[in-house]
N, C-alpha and C. Protein backbone atom coordinates (compact mmCIF):
# COMPACT_ATOMS: atom_id res chain seq x y z
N UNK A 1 5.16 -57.96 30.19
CA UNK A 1 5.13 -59.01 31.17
C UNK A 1 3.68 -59.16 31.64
N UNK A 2 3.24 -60.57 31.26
CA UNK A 2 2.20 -60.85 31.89
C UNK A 2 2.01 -61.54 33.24
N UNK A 3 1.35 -60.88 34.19
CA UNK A 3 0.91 -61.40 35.63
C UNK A 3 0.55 -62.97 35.62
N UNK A 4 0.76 -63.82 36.22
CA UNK A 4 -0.21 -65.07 36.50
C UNK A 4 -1.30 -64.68 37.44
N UNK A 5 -1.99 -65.46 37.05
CA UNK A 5 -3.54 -65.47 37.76
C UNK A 5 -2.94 -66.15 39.16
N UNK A 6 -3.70 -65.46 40.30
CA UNK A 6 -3.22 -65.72 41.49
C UNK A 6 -4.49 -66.69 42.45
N UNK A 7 -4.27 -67.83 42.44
CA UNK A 7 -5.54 -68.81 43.07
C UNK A 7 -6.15 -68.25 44.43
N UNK A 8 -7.06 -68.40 44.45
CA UNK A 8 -8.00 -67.87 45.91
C UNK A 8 -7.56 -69.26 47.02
N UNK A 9 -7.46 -68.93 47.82
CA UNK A 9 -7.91 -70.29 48.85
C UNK A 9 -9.03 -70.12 49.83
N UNK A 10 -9.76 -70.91 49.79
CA UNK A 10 -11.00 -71.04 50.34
C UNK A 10 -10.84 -71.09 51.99
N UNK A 11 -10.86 -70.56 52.58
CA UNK A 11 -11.25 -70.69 54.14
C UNK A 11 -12.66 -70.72 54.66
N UNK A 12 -12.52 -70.80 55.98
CA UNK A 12 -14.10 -70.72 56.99
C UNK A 12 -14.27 -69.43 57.33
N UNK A 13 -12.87 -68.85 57.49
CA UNK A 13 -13.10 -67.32 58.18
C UNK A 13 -13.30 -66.55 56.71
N UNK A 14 -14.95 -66.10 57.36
CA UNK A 14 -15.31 -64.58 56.34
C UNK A 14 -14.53 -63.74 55.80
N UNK A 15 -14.29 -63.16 56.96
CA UNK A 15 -12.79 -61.91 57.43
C UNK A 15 -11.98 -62.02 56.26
N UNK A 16 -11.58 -63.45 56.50
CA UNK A 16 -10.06 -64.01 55.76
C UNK A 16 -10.22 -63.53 54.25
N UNK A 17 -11.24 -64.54 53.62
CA UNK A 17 -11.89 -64.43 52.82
C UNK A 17 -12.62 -63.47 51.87
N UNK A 18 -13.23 -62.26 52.71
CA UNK A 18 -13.00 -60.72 51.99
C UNK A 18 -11.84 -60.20 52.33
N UNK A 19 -10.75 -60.19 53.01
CA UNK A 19 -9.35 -59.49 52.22
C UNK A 19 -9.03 -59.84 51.05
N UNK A 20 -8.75 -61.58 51.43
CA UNK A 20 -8.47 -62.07 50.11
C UNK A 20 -8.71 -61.96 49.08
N UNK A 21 -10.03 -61.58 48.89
CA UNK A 21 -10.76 -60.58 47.59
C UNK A 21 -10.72 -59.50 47.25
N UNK A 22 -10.45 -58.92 48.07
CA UNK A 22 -10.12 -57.24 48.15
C UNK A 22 -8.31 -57.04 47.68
N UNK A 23 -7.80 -58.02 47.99
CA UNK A 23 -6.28 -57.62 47.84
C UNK A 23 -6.25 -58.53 46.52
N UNK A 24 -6.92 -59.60 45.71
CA UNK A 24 -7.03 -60.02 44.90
C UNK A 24 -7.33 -59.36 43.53
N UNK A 25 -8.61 -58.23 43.48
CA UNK A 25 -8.84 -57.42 42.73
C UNK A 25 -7.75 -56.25 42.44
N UNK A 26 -7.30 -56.02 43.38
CA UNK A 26 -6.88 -55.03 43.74
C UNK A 26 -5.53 -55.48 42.74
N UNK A 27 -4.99 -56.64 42.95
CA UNK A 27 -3.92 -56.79 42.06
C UNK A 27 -3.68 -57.18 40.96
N UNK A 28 -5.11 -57.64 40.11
CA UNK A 28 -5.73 -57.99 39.18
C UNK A 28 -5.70 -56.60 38.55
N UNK A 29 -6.56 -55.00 39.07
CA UNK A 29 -6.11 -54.06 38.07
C UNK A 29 -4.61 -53.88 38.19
N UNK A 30 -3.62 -54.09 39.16
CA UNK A 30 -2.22 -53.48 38.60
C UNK A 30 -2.29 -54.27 37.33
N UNK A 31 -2.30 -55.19 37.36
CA UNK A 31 -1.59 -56.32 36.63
C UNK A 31 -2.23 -55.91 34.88
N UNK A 32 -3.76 -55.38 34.67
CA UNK A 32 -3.97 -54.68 33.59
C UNK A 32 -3.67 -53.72 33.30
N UNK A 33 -2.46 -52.97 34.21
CA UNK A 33 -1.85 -51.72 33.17
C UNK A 33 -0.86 -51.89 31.98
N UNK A 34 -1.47 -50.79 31.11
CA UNK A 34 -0.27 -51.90 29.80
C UNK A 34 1.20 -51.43 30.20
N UNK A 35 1.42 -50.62 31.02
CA UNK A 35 3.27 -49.92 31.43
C UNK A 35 3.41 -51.36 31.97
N UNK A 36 2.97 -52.58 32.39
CA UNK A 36 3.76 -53.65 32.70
C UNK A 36 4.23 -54.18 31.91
N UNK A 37 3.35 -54.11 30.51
CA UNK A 37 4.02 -55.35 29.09
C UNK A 37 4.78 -54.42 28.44
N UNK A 38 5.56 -53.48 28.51
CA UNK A 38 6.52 -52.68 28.34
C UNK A 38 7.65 -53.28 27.94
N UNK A 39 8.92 -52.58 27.02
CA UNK A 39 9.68 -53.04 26.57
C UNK A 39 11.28 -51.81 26.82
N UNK A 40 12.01 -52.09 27.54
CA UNK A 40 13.21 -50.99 27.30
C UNK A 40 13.97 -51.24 26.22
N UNK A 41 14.14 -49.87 25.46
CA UNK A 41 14.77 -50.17 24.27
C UNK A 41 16.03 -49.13 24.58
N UNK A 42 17.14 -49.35 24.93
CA UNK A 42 18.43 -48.39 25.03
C UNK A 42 19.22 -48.19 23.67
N UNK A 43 20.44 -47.25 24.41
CA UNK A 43 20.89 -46.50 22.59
C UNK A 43 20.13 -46.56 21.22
N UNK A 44 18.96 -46.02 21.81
CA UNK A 44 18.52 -45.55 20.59
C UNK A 44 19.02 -44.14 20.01
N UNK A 45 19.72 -44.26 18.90
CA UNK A 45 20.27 -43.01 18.21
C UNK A 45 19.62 -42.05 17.10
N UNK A 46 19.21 -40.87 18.00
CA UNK A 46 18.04 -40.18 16.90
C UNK A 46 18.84 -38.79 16.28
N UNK A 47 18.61 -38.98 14.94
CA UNK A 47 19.37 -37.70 14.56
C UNK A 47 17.77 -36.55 14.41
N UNK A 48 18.29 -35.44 14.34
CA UNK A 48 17.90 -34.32 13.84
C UNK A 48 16.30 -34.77 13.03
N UNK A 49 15.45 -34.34 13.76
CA UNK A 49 14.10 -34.51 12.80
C UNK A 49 13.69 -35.92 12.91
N UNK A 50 12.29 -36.80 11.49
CA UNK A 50 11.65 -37.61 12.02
C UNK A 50 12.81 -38.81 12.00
N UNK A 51 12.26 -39.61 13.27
CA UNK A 51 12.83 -41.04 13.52
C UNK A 51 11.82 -42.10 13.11
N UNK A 52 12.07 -43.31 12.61
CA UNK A 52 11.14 -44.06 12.99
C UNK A 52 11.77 -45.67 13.95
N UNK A 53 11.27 -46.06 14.68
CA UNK A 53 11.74 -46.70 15.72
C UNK A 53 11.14 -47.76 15.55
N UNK A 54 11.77 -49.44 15.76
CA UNK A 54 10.88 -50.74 15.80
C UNK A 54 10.71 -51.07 16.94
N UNK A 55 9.49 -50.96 17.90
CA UNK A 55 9.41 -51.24 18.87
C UNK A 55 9.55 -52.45 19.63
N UNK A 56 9.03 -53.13 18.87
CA UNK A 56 8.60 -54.46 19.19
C UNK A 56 7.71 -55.11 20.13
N UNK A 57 6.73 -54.72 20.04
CA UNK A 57 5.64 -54.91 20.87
C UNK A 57 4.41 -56.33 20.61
N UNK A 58 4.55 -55.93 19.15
CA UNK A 58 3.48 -56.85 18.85
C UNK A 58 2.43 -56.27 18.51
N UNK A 59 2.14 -54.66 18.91
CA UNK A 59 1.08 -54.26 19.07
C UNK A 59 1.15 -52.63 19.02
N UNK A 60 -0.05 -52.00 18.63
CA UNK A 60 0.23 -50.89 19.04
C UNK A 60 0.25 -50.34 20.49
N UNK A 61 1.70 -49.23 20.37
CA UNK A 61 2.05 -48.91 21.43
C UNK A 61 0.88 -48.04 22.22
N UNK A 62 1.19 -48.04 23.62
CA UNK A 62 -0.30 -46.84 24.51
C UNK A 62 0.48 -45.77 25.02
N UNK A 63 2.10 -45.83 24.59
CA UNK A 63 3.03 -44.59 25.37
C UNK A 63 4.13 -45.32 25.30
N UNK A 64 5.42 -44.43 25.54
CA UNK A 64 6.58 -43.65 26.46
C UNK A 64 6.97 -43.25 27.03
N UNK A 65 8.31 -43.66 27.60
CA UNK A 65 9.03 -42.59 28.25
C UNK A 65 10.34 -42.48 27.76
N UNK A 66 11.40 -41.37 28.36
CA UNK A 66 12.71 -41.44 28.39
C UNK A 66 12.97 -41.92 29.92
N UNK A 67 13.86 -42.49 29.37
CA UNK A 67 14.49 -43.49 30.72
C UNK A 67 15.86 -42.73 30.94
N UNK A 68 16.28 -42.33 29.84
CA UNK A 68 17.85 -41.69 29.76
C UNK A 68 18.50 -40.88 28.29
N UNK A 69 18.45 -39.90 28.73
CA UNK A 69 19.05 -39.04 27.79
C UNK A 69 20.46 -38.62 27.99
N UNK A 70 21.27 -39.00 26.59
CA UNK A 70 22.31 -38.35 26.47
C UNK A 70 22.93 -37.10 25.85
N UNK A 71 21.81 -35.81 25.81
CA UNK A 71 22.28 -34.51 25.17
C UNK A 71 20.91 -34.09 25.42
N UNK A 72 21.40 -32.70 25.03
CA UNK A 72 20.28 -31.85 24.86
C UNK A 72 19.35 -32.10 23.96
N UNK A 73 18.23 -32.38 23.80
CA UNK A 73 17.16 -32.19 22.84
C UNK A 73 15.59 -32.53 23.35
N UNK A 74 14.84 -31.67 22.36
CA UNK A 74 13.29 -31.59 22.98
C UNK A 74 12.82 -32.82 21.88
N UNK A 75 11.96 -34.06 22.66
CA UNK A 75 11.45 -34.98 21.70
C UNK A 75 9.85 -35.21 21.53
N UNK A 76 9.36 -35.18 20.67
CA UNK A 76 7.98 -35.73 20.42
C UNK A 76 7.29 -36.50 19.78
N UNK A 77 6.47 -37.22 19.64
CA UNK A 77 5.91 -38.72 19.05
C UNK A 77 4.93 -37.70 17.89
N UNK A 78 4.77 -38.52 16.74
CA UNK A 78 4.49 -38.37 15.67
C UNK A 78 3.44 -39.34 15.36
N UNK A 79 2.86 -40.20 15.89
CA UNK A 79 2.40 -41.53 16.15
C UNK A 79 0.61 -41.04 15.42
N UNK A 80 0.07 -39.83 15.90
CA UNK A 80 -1.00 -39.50 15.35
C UNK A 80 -1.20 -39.75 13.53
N UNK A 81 -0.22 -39.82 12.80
CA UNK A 81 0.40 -39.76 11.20
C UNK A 81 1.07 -41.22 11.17
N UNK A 82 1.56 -41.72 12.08
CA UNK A 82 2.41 -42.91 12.09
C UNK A 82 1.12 -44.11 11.35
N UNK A 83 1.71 -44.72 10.11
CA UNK A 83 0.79 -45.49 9.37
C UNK A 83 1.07 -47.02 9.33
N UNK A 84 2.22 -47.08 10.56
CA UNK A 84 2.54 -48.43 10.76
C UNK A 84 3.09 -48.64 12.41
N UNK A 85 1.63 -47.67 12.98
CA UNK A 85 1.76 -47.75 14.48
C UNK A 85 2.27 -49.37 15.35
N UNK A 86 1.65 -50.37 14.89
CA UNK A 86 1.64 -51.48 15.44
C UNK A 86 2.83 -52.01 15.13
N UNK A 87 4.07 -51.60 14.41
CA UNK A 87 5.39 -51.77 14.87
C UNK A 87 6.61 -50.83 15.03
N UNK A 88 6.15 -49.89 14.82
CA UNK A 88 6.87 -48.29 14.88
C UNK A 88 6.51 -47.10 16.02
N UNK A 89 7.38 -46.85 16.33
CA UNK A 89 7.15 -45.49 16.68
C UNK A 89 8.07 -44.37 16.14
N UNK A 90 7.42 -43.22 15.46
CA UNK A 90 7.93 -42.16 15.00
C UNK A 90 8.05 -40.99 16.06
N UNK A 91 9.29 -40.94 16.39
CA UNK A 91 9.87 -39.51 17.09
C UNK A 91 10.48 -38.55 16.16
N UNK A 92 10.00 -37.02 16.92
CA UNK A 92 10.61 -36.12 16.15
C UNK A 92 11.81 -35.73 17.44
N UNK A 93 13.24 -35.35 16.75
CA UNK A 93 14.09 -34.99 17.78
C UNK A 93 14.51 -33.64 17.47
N UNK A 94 14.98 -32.56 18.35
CA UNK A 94 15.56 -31.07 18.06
C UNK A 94 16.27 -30.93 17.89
N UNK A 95 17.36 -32.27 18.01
CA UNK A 95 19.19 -32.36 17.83
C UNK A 95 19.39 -33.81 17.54
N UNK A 96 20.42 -34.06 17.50
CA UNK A 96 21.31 -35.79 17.34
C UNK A 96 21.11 -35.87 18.66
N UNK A 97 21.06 -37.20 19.35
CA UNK A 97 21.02 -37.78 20.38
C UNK A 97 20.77 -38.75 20.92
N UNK A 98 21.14 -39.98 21.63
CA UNK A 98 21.22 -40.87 21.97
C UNK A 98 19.89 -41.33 23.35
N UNK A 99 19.15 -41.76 23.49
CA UNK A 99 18.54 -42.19 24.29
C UNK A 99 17.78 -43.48 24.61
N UNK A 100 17.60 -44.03 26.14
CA UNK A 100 16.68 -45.09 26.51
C UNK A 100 15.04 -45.09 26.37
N UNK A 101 14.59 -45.89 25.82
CA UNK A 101 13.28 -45.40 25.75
C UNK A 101 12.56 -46.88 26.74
N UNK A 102 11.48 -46.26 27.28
CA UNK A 102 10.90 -47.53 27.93
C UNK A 102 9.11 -47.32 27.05
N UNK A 103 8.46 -48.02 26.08
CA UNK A 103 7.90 -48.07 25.33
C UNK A 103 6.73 -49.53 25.65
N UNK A 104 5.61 -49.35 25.82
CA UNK A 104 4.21 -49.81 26.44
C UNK A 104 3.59 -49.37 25.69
């Protein structure tokens, strides 16, 4: 999700005028973190060992998370070897298991 650009309005008062800039910038960097153009991807079903996952981003991914796990298992990205980063992500899983991924 991309932010819209948020218009300044010009006043007389100074004051006014540096908040407005100050709370302007200020929301200009949220708005460049890439966890906003993020994508939730649910039931994703990973068996035992490597996964490879279509993210759909467009792009290569900058991270993960789990949003929701359904079982036991320890997971880790493979992405360093991953040779088709910009639409995949490769997880390794410790068991079968079902999970939400939120993927930026």
């Amino acid at each position: 999700m991309k932010l819209r650009a948020i218009p300044s309005v010009n006043t007389s008062d100074p004051v006014i005028n540096r908040v407005q800039d100050n709370l302007l910038a200020g929301l200009k960097a949220i708005g460049q973190s890439p966890i906003l153009g993020g994508s939730l991807l649910t039931g994703v079903i990973l068996a035992s060992g490597d996964n490879t996952i279509r993210h759909g981003l467009g792009s290569v991914l900058s991270g993960w998370m789990v949003v929701r796990q359904r079982g036991a298992a320890t997971l880790y990205d493979k992405q360093d070897s991953n040779t088709i980063p910009a639409s995949t992500l490769v997880l390794n899983s410790s068991a079968a298991v079902t999970v939400d991924l939120y993927v930026f």
